[in-house]
Structures are given as C-alpha cells and as structure tokens.
PDB file of N, CA and C in Angstrom:
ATOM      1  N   UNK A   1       0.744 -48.292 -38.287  1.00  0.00           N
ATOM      2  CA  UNK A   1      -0.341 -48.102 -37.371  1.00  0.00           C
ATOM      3  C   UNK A   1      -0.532 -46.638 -36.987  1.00  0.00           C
ATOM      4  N   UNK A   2       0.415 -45.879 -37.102  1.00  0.00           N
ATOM      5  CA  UNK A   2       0.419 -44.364 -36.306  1.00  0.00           C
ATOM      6  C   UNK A   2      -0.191 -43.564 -37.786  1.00  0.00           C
ATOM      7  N   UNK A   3      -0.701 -43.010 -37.512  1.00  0.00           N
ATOM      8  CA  UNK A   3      -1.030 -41.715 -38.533  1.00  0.00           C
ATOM      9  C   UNK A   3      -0.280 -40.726 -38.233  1.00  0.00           C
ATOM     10  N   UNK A   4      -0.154 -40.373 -39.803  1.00  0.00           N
ATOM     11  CA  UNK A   4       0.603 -38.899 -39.545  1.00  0.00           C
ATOM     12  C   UNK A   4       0.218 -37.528 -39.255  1.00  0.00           C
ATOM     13  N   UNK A   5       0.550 -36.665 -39.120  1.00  0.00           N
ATOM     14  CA  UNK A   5       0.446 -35.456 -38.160  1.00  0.00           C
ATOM     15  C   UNK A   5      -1.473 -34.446 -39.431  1.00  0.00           C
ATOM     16  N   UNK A   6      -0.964 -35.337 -40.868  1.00  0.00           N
ATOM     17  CA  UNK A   6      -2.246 -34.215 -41.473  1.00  0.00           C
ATOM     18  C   UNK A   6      -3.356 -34.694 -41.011  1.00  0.00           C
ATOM     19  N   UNK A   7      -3.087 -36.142 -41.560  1.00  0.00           N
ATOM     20  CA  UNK A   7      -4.187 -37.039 -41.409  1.00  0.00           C
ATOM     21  C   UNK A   7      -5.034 -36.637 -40.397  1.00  0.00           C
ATOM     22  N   UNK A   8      -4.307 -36.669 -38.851  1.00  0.00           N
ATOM     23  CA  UNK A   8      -5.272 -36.396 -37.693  1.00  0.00           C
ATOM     24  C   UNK A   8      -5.833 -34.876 -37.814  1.00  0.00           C
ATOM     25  N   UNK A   9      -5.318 -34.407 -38.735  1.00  0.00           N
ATOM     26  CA  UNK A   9      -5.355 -32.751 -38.557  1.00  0.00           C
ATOM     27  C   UNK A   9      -6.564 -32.637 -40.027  1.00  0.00           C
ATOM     28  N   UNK A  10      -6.359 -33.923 -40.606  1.00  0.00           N
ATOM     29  CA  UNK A  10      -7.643 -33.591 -41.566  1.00  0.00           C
ATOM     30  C   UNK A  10      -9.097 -33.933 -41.296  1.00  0.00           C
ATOM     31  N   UNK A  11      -8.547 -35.216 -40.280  1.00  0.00           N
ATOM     32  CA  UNK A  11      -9.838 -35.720 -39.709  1.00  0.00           C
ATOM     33  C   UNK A  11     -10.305 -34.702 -38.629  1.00  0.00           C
ATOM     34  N   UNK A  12      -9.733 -34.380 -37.543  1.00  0.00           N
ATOM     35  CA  UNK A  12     -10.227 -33.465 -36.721  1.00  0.00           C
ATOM     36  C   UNK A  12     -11.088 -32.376 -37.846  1.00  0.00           C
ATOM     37  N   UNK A  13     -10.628 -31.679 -39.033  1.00  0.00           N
ATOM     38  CA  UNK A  13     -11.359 -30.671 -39.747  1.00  0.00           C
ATOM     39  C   UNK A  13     -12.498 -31.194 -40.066  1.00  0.00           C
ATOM     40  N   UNK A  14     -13.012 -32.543 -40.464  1.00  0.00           N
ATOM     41  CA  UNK A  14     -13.666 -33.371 -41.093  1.00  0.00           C
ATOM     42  C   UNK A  14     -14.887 -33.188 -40.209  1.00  0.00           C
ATOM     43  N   UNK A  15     -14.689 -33.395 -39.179  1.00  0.00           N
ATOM     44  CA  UNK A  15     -15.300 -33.789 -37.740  1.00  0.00           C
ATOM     45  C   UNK A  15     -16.061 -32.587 -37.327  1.00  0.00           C
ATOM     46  N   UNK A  16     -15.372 -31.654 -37.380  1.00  0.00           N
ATOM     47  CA  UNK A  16     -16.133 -30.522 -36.806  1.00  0.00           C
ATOM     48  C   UNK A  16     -15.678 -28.944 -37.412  1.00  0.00           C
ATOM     49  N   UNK A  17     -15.803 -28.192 -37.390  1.00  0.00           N
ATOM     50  CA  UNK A  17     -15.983 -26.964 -37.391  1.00  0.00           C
ATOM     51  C   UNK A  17     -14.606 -26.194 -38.148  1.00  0.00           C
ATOM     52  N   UNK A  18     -13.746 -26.982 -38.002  1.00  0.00           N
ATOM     53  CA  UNK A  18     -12.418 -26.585 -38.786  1.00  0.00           C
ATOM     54  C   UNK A  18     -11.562 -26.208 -37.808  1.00  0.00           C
ATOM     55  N   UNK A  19     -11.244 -26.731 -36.288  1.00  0.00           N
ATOM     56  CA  UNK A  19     -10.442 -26.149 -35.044  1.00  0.00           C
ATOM     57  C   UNK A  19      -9.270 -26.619 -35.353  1.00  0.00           C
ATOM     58  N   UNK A  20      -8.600 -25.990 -35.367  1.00  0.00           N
ATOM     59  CA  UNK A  20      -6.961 -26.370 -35.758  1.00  0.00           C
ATOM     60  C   UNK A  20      -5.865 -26.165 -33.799  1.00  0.00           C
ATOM     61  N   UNK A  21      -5.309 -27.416 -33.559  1.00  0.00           N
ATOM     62  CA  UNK A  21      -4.678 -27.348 -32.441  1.00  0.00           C
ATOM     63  C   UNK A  21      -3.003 -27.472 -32.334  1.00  0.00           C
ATOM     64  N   UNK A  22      -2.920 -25.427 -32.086  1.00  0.00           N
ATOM     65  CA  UNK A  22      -1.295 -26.228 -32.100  1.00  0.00           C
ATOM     66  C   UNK A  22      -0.892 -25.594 -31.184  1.00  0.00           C
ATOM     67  N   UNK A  23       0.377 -26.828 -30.466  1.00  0.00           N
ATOM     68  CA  UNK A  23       1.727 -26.100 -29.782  1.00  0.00           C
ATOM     69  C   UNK A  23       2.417 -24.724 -29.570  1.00  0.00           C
ATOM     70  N   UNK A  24       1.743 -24.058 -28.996  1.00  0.00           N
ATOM     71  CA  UNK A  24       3.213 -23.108 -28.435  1.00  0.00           C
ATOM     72  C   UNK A  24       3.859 -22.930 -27.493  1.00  0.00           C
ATOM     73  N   UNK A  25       4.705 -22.169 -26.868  1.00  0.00           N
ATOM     74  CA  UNK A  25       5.530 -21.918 -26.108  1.00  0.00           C
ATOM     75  C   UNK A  25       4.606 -20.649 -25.492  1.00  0.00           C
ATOM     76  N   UNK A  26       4.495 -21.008 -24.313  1.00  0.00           N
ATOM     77  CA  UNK A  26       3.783 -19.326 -24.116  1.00  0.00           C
ATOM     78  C   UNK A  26       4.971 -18.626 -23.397  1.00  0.00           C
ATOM     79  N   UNK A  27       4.900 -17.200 -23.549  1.00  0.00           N
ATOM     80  CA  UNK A  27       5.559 -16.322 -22.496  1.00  0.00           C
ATOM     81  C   UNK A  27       5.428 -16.042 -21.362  1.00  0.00           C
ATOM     82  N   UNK A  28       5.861 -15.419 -20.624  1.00  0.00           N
ATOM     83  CA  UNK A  28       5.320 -15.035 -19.215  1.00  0.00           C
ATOM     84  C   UNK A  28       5.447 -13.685 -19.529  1.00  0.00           C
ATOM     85  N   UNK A  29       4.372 -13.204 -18.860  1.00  0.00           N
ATOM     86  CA  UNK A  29       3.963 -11.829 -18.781  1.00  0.00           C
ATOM     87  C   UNK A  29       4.213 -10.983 -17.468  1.00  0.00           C
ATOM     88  N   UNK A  30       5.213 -10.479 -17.458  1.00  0.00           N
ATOM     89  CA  UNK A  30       5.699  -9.332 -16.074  1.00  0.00           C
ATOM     90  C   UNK A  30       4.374  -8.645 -15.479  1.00  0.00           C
ATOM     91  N   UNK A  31       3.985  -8.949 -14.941  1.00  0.00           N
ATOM     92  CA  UNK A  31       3.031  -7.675 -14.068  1.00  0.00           C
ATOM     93  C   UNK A  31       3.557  -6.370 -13.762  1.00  0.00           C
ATOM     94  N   UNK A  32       3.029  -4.887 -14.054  1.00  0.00           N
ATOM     95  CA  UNK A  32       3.257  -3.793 -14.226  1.00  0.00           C
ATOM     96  C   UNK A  32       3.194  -3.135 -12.848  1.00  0.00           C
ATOM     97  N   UNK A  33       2.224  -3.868 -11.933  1.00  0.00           N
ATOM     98  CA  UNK A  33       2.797  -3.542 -10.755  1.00  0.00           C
ATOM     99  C   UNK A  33       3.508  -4.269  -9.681  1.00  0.00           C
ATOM    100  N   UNK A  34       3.968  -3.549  -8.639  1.00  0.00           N
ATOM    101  CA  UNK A  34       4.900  -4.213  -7.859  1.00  0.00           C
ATOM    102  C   UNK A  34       4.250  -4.578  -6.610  1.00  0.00           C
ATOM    103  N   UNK A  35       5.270  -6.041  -6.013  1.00  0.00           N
ATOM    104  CA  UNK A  35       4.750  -6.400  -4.708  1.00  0.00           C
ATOM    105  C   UNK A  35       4.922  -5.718  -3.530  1.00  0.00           C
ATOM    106  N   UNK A  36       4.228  -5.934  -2.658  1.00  0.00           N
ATOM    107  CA  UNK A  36       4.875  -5.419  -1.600  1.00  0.00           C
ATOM    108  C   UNK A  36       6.492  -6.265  -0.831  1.00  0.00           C
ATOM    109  N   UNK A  37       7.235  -5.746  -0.208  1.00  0.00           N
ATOM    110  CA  UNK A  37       7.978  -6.381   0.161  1.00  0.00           C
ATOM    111  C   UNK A  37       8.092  -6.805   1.360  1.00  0.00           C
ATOM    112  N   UNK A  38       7.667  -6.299   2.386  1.00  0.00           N
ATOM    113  CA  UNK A  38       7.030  -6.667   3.565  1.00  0.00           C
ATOM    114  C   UNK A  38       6.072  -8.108   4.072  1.00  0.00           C
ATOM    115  N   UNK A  39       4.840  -7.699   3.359  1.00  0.00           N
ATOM    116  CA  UNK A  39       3.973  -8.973   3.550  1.00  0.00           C
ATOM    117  C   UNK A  39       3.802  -9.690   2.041  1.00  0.00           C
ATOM    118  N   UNK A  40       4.524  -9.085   0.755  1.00  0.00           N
ATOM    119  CA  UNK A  40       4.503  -9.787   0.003  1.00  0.00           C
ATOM    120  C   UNK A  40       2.889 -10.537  -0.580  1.00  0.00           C
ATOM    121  N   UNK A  41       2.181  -9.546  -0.451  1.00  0.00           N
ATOM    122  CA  UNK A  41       0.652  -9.769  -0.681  1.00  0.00           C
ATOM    123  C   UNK A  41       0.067  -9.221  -1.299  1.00  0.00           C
ATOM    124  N   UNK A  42       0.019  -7.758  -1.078  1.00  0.00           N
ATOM    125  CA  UNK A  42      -0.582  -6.660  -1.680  1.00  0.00           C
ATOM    126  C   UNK A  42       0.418  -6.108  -2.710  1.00  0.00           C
ATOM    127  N   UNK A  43      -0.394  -4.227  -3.658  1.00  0.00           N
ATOM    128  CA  UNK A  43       1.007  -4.268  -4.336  1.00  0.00           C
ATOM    129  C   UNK A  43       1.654  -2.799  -3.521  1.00  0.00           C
ATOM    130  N   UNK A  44       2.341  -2.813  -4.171  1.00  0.00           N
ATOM    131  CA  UNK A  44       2.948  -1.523  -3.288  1.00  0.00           C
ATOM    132  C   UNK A  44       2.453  -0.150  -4.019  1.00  0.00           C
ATOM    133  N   UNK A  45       2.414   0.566  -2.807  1.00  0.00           N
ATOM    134  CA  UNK A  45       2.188   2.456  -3.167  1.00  0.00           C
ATOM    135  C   UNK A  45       3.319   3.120  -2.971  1.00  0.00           C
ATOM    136  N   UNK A  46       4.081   3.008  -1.564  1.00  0.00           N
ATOM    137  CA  UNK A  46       4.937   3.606  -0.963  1.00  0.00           C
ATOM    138  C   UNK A  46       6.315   3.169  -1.387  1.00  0.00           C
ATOM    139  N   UNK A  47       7.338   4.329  -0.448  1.00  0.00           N
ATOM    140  CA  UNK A  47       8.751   3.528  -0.499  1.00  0.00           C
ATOM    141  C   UNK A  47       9.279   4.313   0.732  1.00  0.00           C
ATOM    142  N   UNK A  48       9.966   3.496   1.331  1.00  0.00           N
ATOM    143  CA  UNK A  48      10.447   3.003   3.151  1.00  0.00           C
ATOM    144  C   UNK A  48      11.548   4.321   2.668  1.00  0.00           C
ATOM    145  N   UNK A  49      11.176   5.253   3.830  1.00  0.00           N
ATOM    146  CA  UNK A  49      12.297   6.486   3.619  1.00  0.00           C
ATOM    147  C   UNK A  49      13.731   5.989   3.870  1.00  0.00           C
ATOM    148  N   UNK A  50      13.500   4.989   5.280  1.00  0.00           N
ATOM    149  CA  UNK A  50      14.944   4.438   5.503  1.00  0.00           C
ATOM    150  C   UNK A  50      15.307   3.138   5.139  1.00  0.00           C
ATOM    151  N   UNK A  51      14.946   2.491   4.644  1.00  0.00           N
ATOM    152  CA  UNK A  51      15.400   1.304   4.069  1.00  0.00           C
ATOM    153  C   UNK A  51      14.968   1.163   2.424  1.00  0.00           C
ATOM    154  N   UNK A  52      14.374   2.458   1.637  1.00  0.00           N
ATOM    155  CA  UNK A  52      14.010   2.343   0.495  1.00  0.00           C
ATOM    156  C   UNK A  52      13.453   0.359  -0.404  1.00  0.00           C
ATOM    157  N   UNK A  53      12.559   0.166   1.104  1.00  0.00           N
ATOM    158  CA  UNK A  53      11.588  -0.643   0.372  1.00  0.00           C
ATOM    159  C   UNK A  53      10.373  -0.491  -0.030  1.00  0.00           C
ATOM    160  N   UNK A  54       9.734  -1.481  -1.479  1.00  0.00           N
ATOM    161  CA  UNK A  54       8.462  -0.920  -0.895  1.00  0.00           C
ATOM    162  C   UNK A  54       7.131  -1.795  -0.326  1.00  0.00           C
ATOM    163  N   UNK A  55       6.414  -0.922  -0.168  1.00  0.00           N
ATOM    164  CA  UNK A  55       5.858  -1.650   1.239  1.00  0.00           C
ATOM    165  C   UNK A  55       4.124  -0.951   0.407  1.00  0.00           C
ATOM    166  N   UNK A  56       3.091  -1.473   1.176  1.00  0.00           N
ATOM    167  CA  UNK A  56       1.857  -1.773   0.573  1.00  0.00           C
ATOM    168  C   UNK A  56       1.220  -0.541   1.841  1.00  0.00           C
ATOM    169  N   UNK A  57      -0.212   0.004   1.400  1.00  0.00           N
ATOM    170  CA  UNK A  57      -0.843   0.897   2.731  1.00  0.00           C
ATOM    171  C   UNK A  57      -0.464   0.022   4.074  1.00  0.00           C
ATOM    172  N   UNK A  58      -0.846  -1.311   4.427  1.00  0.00           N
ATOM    173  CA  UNK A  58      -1.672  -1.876   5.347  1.00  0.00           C
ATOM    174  C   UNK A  58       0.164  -1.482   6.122  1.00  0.00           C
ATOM    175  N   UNK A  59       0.878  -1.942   5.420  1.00  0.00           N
ATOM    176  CA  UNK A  59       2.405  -1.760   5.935  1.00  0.00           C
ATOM    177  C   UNK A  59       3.141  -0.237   6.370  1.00  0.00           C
ATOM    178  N   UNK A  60       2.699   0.264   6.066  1.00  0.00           N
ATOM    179  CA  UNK A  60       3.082   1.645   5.666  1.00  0.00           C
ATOM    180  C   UNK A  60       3.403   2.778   7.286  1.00  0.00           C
ATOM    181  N   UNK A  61       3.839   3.211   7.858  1.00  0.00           N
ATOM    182  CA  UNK A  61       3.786   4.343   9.186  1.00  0.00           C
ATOM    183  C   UNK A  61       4.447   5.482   8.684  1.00  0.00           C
ATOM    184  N   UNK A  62       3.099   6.278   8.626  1.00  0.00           N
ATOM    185  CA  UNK A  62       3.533   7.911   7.358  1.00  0.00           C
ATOM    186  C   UNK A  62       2.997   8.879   8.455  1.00  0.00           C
ATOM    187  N   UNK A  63       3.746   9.684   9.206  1.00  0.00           N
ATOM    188  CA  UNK A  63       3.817  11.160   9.338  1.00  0.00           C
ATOM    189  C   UNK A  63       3.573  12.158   8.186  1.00  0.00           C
ATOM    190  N   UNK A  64       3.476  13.022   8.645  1.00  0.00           N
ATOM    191  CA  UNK A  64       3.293  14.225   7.470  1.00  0.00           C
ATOM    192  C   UNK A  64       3.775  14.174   5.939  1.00  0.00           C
ATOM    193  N   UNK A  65       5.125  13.770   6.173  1.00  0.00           N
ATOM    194  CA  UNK A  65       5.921  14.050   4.872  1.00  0.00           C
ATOM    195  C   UNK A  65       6.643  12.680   4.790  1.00  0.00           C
ATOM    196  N   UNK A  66       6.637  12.096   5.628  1.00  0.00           N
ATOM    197  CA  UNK A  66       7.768  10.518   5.370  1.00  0.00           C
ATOM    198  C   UNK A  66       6.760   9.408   5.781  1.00  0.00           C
ATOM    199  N   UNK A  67       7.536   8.268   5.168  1.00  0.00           N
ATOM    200  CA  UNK A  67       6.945   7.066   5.260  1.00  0.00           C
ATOM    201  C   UNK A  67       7.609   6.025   5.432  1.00  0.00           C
ATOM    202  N   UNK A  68       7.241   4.955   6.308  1.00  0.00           N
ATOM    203  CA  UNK A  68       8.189   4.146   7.300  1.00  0.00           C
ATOM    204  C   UNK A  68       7.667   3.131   6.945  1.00  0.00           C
ATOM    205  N   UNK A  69       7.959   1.436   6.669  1.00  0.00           N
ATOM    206  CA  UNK A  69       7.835   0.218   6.751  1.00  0.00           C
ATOM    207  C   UNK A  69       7.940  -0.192   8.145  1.00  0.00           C
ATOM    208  N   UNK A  70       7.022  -1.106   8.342  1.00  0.00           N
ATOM    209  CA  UNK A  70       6.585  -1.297   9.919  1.00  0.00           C
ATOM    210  C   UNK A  70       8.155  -2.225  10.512  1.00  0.00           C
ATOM    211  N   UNK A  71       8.768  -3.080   9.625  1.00  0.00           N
ATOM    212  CA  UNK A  71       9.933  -3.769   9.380  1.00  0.00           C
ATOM    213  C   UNK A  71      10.868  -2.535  10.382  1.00  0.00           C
ATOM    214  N   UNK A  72      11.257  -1.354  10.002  1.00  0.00           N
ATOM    215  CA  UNK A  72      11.943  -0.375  10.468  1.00  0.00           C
ATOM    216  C   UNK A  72      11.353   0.272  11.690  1.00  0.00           C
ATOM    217  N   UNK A  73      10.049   0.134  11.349  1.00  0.00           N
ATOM    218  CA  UNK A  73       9.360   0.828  13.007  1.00  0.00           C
ATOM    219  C   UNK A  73       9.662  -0.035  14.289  1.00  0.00           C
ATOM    220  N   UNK A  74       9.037  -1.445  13.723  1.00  0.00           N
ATOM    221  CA  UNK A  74       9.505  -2.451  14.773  1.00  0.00           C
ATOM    222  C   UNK A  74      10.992  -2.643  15.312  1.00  0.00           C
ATOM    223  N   UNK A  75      11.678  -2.240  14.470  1.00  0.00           N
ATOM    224  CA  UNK A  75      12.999  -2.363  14.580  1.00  0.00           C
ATOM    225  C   UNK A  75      13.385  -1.583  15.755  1.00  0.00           C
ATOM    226  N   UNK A  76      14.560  -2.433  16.756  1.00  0.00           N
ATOM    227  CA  UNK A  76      15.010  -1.526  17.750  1.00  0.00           C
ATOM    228  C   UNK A  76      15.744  -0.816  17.397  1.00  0.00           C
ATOM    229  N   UNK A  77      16.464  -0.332  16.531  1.00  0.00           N
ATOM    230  CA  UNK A  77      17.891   0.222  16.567  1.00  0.00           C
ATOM    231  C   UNK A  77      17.196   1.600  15.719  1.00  0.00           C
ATOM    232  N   UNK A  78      16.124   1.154  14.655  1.00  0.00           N
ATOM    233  CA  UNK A  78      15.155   2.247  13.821  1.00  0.00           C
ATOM    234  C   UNK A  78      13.864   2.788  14.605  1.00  0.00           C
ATOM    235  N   UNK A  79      13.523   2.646  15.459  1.00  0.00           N
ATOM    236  CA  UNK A  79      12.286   2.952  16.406  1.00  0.00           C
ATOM    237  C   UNK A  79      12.667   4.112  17.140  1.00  0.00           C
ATOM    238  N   UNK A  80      13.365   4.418  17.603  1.00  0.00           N
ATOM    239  CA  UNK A  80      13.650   5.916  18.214  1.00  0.00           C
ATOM    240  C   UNK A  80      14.138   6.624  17.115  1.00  0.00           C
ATOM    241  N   UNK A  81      14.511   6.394  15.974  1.00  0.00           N
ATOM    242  CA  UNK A  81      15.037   7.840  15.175  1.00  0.00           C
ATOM    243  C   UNK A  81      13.450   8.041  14.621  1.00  0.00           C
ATOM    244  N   UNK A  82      13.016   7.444  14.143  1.00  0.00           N
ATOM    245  CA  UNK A  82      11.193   7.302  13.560  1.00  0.00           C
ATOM    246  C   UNK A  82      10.529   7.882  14.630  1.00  0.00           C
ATOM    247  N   UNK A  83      10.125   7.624  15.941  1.00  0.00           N
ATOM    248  CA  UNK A  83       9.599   8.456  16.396  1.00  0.00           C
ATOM    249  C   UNK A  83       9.702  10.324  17.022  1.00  0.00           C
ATOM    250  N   UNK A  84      11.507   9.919  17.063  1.00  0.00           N
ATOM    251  CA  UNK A  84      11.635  11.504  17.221  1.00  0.00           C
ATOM    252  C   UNK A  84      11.202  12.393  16.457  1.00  0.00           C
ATOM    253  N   UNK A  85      11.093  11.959  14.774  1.00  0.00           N
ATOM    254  CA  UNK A  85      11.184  12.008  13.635  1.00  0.00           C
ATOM    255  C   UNK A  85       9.185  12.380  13.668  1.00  0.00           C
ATOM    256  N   UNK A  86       8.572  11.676  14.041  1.00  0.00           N
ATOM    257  CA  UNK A  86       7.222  11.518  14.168  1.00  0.00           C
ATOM    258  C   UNK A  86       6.544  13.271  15.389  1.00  0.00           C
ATOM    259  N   UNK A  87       7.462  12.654  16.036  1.00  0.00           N
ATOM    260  CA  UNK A  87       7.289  13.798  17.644  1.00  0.00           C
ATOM    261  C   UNK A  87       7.764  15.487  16.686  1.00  0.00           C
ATOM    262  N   UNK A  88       8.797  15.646  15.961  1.00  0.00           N
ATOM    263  CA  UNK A  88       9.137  16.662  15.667  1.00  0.00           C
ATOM    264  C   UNK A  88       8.295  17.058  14.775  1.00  0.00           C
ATOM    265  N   UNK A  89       7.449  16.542  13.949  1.00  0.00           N
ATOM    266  CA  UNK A  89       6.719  16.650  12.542  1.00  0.00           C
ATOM    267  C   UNK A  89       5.172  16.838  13.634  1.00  0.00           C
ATOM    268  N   UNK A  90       4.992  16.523  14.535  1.00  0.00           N
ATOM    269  CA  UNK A  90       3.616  16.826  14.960  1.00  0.00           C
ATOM    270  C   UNK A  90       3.411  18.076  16.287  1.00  0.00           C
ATOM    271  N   UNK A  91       4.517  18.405  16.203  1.00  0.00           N
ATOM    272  CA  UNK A  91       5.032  19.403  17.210  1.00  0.00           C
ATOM    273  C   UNK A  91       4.383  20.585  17.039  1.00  0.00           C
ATOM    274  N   UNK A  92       3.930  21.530  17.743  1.00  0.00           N
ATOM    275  CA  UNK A  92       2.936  22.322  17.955  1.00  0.00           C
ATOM    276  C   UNK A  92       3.842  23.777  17.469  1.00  0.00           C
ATOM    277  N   UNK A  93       3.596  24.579  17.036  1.00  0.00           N
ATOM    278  CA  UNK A  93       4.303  25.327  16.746  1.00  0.00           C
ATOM    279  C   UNK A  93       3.815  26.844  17.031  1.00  0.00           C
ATOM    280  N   UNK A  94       3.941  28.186  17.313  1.00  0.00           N
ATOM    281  CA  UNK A  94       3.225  29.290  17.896  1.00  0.00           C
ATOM    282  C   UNK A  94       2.362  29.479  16.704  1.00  0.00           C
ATOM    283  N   UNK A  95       2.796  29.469  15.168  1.00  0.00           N
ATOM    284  CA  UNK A  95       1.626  29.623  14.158  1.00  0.00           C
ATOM    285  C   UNK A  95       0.348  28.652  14.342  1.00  0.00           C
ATOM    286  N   UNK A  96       1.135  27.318  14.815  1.00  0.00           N
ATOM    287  CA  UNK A  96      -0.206  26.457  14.527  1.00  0.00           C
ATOM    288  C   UNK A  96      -1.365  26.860  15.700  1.00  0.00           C
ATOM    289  N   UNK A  97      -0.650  27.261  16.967  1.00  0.00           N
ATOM    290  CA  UNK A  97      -1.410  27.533  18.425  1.00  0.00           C
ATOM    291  C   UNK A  97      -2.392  28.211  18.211  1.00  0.00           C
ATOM    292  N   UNK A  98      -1.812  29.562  17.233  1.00  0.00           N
ATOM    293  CA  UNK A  98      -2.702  30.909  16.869  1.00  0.00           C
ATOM    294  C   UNK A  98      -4.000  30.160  15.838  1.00  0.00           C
ATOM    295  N   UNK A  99      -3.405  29.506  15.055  1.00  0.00           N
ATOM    296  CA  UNK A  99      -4.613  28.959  14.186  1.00  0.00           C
ATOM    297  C   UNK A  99      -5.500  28.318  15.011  1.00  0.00           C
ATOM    298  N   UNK A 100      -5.123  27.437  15.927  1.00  0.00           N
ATOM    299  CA  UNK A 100      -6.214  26.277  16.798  1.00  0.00           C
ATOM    300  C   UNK A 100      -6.998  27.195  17.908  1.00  0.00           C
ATOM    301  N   UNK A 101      -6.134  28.887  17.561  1.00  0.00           N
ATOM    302  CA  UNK A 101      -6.911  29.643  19.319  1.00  0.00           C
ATOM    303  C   UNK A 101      -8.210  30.292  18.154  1.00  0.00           C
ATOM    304  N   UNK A 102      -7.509  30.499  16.942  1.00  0.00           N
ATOM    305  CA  UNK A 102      -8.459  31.774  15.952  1.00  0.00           C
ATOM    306  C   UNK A 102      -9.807  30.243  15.570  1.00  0.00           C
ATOM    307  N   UNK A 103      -9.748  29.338  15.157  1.00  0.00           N
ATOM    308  CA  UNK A 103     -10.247  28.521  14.935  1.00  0.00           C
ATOM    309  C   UNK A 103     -11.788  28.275  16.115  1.00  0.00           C
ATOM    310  N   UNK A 104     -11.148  28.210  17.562  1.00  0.00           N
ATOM    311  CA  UNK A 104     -11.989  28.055  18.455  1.00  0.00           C
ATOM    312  C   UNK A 104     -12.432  29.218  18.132  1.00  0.00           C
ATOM    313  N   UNK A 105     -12.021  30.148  18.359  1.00  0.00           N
ATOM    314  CA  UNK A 105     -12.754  31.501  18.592  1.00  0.00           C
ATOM    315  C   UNK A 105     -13.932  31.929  17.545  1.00  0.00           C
ATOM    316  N   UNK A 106     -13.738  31.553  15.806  1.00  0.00           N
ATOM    317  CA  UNK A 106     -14.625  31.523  14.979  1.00  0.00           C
ATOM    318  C   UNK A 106     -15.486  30.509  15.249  1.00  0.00           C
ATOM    319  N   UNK A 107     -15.394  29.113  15.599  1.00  0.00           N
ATOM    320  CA  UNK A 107     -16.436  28.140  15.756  1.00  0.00           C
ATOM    321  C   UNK A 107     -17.286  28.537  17.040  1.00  0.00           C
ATOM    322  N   UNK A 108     -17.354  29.418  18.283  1.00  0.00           N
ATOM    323  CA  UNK A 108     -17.898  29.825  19.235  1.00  0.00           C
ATOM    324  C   UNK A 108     -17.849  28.624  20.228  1.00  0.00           C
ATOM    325  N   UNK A 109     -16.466  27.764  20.392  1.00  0.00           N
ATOM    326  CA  UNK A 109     -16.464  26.811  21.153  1.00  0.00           C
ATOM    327  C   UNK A 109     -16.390  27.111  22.128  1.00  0.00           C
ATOM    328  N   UNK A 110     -16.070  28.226  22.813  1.00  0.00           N
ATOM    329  CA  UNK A 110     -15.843  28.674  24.305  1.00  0.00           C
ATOM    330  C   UNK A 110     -17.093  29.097  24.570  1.00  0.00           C
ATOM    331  N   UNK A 111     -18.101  29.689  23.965  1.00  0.00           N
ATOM    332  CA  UNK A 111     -19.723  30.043  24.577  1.00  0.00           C
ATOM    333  C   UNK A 111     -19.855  28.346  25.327  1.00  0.00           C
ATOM    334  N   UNK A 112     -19.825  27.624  24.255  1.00  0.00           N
ATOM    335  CA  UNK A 112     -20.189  26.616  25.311  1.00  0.00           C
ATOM    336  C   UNK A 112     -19.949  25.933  26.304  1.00  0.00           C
ATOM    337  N   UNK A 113     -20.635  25.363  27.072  1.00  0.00           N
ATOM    338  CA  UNK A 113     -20.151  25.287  28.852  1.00  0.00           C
ATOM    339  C   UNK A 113     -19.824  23.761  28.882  1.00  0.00           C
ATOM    340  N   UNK A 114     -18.414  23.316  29.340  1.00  0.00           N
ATOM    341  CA  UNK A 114     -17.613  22.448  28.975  1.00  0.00           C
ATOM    342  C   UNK A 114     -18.789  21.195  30.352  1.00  0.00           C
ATOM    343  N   UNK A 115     -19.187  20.425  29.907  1.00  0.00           N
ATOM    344  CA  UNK A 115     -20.122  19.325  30.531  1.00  0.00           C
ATOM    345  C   UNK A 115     -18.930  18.084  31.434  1.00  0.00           C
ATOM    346  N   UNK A 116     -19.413  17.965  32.609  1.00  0.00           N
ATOM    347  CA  UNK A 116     -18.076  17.232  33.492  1.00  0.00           C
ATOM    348  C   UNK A 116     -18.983  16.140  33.762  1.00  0.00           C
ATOM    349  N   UNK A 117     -18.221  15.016  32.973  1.00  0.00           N
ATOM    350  CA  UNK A 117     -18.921  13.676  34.025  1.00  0.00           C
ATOM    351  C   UNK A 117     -19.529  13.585  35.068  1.00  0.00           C
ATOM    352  N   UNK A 118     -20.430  12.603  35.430  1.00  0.00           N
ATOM    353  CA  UNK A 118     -21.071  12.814  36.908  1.00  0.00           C
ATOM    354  C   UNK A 118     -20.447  11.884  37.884  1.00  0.00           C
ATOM    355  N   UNK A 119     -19.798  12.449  38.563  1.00  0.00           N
ATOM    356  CA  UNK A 119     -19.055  11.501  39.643  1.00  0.00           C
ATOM    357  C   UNK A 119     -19.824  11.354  41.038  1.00  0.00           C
ATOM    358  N   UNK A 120     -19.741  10.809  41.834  1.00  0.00           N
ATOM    359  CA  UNK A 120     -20.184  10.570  43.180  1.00  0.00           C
ATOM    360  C   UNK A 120     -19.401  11.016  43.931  1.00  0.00           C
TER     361      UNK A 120
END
C-alpha cells in the first residue's frame, strides 16, 4: 500500500513544475551583534567602565570620557564613586572660566540688559 520514496517524488515532478522537497537540518545563525545586558532588548554600543557590561544607549550614564550602566548607577555601594567621578569631570576649571568669560565677551552678551520677571 505505501509507495516508495521515487514514486512520490516522480509523481510530485509529474504534477507540476519539477519542485523537488527535501529534508535538512538547518543551522543556527549567531547574530553579529550583541545584546544588551541590562534590558536585554536592544543591541549594545557601550561597555560599563565598572562592571565591564554591555549595556544599550537607552541604558547607558556617560560623562565626558566614561560610561556607566544604570545597574551600577542605581547601585548603592556604586552611586557615590560615579557621581564624584561625574562632579570631577564637569568641574569648572580657570581655563574653562577664561573661555566661558572670552566667549561672552565675543558674543556681546553683556551689552544686553539682563530682563527680571515681573513680580508684584
């Protein structure tokens, strides 16, 4: 009663167009980029200065030169070295003062007359 494997494979040719159907094994294919590790959603850009994870923009708390996973920001024991860390990197410095005084002074921000809310 069973037909054998051509038979159906001659009739299927018979039938139509010549589609031949076979079995494989497929592979899995690695994706080239990486997840985030945090929310595990997005892929990642960054990597966690102190916990060398990586972590996606939306995750990310970057000062100037470093970059923090919110995992470590939130963290109590990592939340004060990160912000000192934050406070020292945005810290005003006598070069930067001179730039922000030479800056006003080329834009002519001081001609203009500083406008005060109207209070009662």
């Amino acid at each position: 009663m069973s037909k054998s494997r051509r038979e159906v494979i001659s009739q299927k040719r018979n039938g139509r167009k010549g589609a031949l159907f076979v079995k494989k094994d497929l592979q899995v294919i690695i994706p080239l980029t990486a997840t985030c590790q945090v929310c595990h959603m997005y892929d990642a850009l960054n990597e966690c200065d102190f916990c060398k994870r990586l972590m996606c923009v939306r995750d990310t708390f970057s000062c100037k030169k470093t970059k923090y996973c919110l995992e470590c920001y939130n963290d109590e024991n990592t939340h004060n070295v990160i912000m000192s860390i934050y406070m020292d990197e945005k810290k005003i410095t006598m070069v930067g003062s001179i730039i922000n005084k030479f800056l006003n002074f080329v834009s002519f921000e001081w001609t203009r007359k500083k406008i005060e809310p109207y209070s009662d």
